[in-house]
N, C-alpha and C. Protein backbone atom coordinates (compact mmCIF):
# COMPACT_ATOMS: atom_id res chain seq x y z
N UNK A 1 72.60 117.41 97.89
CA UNK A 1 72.95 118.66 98.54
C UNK A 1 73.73 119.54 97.56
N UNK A 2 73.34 120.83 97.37
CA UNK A 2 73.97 121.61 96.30
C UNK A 2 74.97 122.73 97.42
N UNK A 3 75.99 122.80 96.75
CA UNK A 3 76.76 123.14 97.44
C UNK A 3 76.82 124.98 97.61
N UNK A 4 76.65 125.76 98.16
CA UNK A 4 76.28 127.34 98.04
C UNK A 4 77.55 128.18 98.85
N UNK A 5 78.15 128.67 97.45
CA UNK A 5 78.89 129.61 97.93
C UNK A 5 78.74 130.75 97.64
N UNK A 6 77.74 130.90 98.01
CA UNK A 6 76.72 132.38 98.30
C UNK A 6 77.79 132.98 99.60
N UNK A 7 77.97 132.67 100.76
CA UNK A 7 78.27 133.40 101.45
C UNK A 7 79.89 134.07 101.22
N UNK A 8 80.39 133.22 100.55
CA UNK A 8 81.60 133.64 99.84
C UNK A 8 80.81 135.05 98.70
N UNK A 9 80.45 134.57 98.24
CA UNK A 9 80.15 136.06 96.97
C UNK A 9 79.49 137.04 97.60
N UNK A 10 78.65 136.78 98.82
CA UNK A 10 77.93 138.17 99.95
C UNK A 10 79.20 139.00 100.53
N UNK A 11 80.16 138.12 101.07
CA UNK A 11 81.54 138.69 101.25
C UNK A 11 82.72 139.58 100.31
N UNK A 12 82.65 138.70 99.19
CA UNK A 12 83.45 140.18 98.18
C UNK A 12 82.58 140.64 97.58
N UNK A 13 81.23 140.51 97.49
CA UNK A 13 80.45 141.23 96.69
C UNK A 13 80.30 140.76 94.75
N UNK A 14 81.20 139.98 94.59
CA UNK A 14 81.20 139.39 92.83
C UNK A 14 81.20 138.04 93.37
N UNK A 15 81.04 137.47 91.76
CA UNK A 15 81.33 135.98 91.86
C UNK A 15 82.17 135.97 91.77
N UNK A 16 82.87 134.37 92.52
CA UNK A 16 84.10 134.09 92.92
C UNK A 16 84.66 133.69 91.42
N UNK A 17 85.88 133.91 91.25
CA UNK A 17 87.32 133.80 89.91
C UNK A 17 86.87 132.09 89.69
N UNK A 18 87.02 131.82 88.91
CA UNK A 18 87.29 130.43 88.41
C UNK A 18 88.22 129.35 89.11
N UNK A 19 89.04 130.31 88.84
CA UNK A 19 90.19 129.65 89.56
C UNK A 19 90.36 129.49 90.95
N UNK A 20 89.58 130.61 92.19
CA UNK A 20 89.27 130.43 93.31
C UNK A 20 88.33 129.04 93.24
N UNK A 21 87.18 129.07 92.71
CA UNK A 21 86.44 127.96 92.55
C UNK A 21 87.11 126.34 92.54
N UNK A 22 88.04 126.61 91.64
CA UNK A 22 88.49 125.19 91.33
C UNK A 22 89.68 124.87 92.37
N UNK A 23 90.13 125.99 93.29
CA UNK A 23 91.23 125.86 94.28
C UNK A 23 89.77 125.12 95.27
N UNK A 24 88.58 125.24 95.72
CA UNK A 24 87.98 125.02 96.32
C UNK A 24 87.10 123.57 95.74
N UNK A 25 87.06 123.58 94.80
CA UNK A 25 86.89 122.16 94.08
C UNK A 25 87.68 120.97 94.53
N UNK A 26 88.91 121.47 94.58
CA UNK A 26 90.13 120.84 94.94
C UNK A 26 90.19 120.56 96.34
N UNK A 27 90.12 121.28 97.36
CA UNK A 27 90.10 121.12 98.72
C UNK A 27 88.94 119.88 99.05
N UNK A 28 87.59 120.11 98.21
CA UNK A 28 86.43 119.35 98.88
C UNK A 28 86.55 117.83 98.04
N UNK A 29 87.70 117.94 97.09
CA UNK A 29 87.75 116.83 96.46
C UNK A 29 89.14 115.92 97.73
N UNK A 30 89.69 116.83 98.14
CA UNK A 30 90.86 115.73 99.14
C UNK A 30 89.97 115.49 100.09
N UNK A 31 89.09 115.83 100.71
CA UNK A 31 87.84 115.49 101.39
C UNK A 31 87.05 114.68 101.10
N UNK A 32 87.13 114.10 100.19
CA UNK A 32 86.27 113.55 99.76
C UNK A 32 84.61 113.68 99.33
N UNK A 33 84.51 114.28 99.08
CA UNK A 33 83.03 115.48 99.08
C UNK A 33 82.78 115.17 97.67
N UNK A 34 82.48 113.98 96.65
CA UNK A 34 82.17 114.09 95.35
C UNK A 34 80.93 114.91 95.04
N UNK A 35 80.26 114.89 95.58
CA UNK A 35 79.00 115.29 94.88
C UNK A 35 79.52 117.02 94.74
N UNK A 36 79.61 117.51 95.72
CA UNK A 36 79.89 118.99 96.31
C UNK A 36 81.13 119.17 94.92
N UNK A 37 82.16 118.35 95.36
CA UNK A 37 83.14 118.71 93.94
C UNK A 37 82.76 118.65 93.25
N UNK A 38 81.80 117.75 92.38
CA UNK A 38 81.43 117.56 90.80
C UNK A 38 80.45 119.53 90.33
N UNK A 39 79.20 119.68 91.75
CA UNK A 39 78.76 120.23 91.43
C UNK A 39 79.68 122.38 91.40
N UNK A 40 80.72 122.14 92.31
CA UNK A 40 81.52 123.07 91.48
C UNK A 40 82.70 123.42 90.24
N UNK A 41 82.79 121.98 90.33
CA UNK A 41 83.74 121.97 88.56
C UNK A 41 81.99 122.21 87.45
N UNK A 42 81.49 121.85 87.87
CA UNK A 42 79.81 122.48 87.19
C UNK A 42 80.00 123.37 86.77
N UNK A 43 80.07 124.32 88.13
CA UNK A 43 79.75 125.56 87.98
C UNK A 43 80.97 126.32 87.27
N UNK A 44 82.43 125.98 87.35
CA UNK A 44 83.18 126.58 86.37
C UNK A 44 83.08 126.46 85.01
N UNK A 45 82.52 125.26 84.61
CA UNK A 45 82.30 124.44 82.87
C UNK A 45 81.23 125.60 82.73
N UNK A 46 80.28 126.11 83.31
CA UNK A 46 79.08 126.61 83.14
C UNK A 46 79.20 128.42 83.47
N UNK A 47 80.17 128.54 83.93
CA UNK A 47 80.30 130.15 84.22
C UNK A 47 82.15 130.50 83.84
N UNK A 48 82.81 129.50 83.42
CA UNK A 48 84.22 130.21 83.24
C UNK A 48 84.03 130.89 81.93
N UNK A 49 84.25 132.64 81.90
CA UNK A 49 84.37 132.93 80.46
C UNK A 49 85.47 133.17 79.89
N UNK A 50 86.69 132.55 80.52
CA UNK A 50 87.84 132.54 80.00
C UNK A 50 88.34 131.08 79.07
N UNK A 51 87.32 130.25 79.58
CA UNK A 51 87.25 128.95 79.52
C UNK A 51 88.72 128.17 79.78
N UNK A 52 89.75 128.95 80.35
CA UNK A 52 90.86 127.85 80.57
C UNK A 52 90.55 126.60 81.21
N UNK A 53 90.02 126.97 82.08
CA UNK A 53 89.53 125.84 83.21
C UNK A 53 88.49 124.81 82.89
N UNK A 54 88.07 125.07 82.10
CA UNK A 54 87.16 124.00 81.67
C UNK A 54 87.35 122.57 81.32
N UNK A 55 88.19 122.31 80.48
CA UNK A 55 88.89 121.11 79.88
C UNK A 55 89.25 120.36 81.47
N UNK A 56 90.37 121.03 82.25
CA UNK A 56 90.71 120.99 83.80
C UNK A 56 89.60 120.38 84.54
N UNK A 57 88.39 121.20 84.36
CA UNK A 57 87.21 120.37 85.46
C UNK A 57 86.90 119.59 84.86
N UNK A 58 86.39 119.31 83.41
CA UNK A 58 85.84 118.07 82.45
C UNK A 58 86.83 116.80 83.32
N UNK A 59 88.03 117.41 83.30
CA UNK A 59 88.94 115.95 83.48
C UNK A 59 89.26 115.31 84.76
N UNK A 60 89.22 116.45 85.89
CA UNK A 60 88.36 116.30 86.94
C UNK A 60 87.02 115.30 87.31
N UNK A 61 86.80 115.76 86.71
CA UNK A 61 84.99 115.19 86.89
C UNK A 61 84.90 113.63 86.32
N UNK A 62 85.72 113.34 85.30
CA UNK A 62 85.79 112.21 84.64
C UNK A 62 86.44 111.16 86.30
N UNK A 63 87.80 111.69 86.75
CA UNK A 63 88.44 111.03 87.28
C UNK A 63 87.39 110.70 88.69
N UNK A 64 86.44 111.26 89.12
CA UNK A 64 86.04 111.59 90.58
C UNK A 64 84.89 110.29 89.63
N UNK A 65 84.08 110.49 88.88
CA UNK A 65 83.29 109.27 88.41
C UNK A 65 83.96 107.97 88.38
N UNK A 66 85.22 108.06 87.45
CA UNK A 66 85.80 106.56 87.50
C UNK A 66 86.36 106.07 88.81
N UNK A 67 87.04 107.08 88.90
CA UNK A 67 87.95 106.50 90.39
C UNK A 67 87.26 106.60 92.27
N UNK A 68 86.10 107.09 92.33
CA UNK A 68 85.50 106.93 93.47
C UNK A 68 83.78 106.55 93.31
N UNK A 69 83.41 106.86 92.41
CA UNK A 69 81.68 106.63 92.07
C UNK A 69 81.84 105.24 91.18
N UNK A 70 82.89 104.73 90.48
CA UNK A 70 82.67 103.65 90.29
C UNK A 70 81.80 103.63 89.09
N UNK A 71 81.88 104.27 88.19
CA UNK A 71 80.91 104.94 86.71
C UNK A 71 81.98 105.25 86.05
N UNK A 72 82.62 103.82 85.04
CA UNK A 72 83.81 104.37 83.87
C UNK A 72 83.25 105.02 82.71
N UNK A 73 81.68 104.29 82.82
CA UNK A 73 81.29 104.89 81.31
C UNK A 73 80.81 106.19 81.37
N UNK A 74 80.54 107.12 82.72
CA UNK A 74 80.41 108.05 82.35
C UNK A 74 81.49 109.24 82.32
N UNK A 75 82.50 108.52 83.13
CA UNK A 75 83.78 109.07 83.04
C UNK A 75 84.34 109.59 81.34
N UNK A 76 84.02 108.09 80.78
CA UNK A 76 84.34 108.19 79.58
C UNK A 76 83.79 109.05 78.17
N UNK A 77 82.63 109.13 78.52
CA UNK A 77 81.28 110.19 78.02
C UNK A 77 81.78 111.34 78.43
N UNK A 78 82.34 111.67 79.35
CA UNK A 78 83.04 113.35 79.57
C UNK A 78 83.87 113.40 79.24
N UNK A 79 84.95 112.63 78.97
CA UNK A 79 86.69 112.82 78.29
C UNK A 79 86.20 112.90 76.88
N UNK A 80 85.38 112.09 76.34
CA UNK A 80 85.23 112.10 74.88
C UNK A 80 84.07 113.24 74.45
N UNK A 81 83.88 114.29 75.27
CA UNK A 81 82.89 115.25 74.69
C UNK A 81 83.92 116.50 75.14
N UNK A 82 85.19 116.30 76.19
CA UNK A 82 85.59 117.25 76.09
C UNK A 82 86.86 117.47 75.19
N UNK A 83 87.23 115.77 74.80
CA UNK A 83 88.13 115.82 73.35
C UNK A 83 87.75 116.45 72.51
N UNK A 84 86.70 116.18 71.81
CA UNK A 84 85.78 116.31 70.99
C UNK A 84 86.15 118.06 71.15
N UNK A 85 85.65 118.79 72.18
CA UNK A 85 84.97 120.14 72.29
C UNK A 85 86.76 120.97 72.35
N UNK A 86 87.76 120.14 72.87
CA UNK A 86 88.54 120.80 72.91
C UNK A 86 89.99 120.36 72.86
N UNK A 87 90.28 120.42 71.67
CA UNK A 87 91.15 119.59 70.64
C UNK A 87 92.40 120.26 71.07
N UNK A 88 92.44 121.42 71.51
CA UNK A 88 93.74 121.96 71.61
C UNK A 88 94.50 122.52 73.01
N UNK A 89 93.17 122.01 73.99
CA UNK A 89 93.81 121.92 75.03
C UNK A 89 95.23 121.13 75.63
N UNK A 90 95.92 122.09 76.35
CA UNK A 90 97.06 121.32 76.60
C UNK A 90 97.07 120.07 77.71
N UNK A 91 95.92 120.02 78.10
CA UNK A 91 95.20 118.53 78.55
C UNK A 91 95.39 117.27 77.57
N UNK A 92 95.65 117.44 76.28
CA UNK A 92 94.57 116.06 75.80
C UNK A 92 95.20 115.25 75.75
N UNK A 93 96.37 115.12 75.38
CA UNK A 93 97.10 113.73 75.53
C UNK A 93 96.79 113.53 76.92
N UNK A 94 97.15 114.14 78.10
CA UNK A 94 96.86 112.96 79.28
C UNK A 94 95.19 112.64 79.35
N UNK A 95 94.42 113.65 79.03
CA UNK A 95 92.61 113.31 78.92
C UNK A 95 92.91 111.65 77.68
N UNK A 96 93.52 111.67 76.93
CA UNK A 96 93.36 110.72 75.84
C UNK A 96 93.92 109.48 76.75
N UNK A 97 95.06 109.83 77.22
CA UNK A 97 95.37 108.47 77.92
C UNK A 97 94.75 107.87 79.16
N UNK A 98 93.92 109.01 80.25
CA UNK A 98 93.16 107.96 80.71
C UNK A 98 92.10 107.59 80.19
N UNK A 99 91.55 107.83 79.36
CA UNK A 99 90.35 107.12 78.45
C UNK A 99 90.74 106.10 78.14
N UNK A 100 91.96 105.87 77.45
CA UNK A 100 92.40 104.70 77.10
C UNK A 100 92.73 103.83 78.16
N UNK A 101 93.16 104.36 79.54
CA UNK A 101 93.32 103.29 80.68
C UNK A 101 91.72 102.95 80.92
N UNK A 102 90.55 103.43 80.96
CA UNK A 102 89.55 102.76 81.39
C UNK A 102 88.72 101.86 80.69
């Protein structure tokens, strides 16, 4: 199920801020809603052009694989491509240390 927040963007008329996105990432993630969460931290990695948020959903997305889908290695395949991609985020020591916890 892909998650459509079309009726949100018919309503203000733009696409929704990044950061609205990931406030809503967040809600469907205390819900438990992985799939729905993964596929809008997606859509911020894939449409933020500020890119703050990116590193944020990468590390996101890692944690929702290891810690509820039960997939460390692909958890781990996203911390280490978003080390890799983004060295100077003020993420990486904690991105580095749960890599190292899994």
């Amino acid at each position: 199920m892909t998650l459509d927040l079309s009726p949100l963007v018919q309503k203000t008329g733009v696409s929704l801020p990044a950061e609205t996105r990931f406030k809503i990432a967040s809600w469907l993630n205390e819900k438990g809603k992985n799939q729905e969460t993964l596929e809008v931290f997606q859509q911020i990695i894939d449409e933020d052009e500020n890119m703050t948020l990116i590193p944020k959903a990468h590390f996101r997305m890692a944690q929702i694989y290891n810690d509820r889908m039960m997939q460390p290695k692909k958890a781990i395949g996203i911390l280490e491509n978003v080390i890799l991609k983004y060295p100077n985020s003020p993420m990486i020591d904690q991105m580095r240390a749960y890599r190292a916890s899994l």
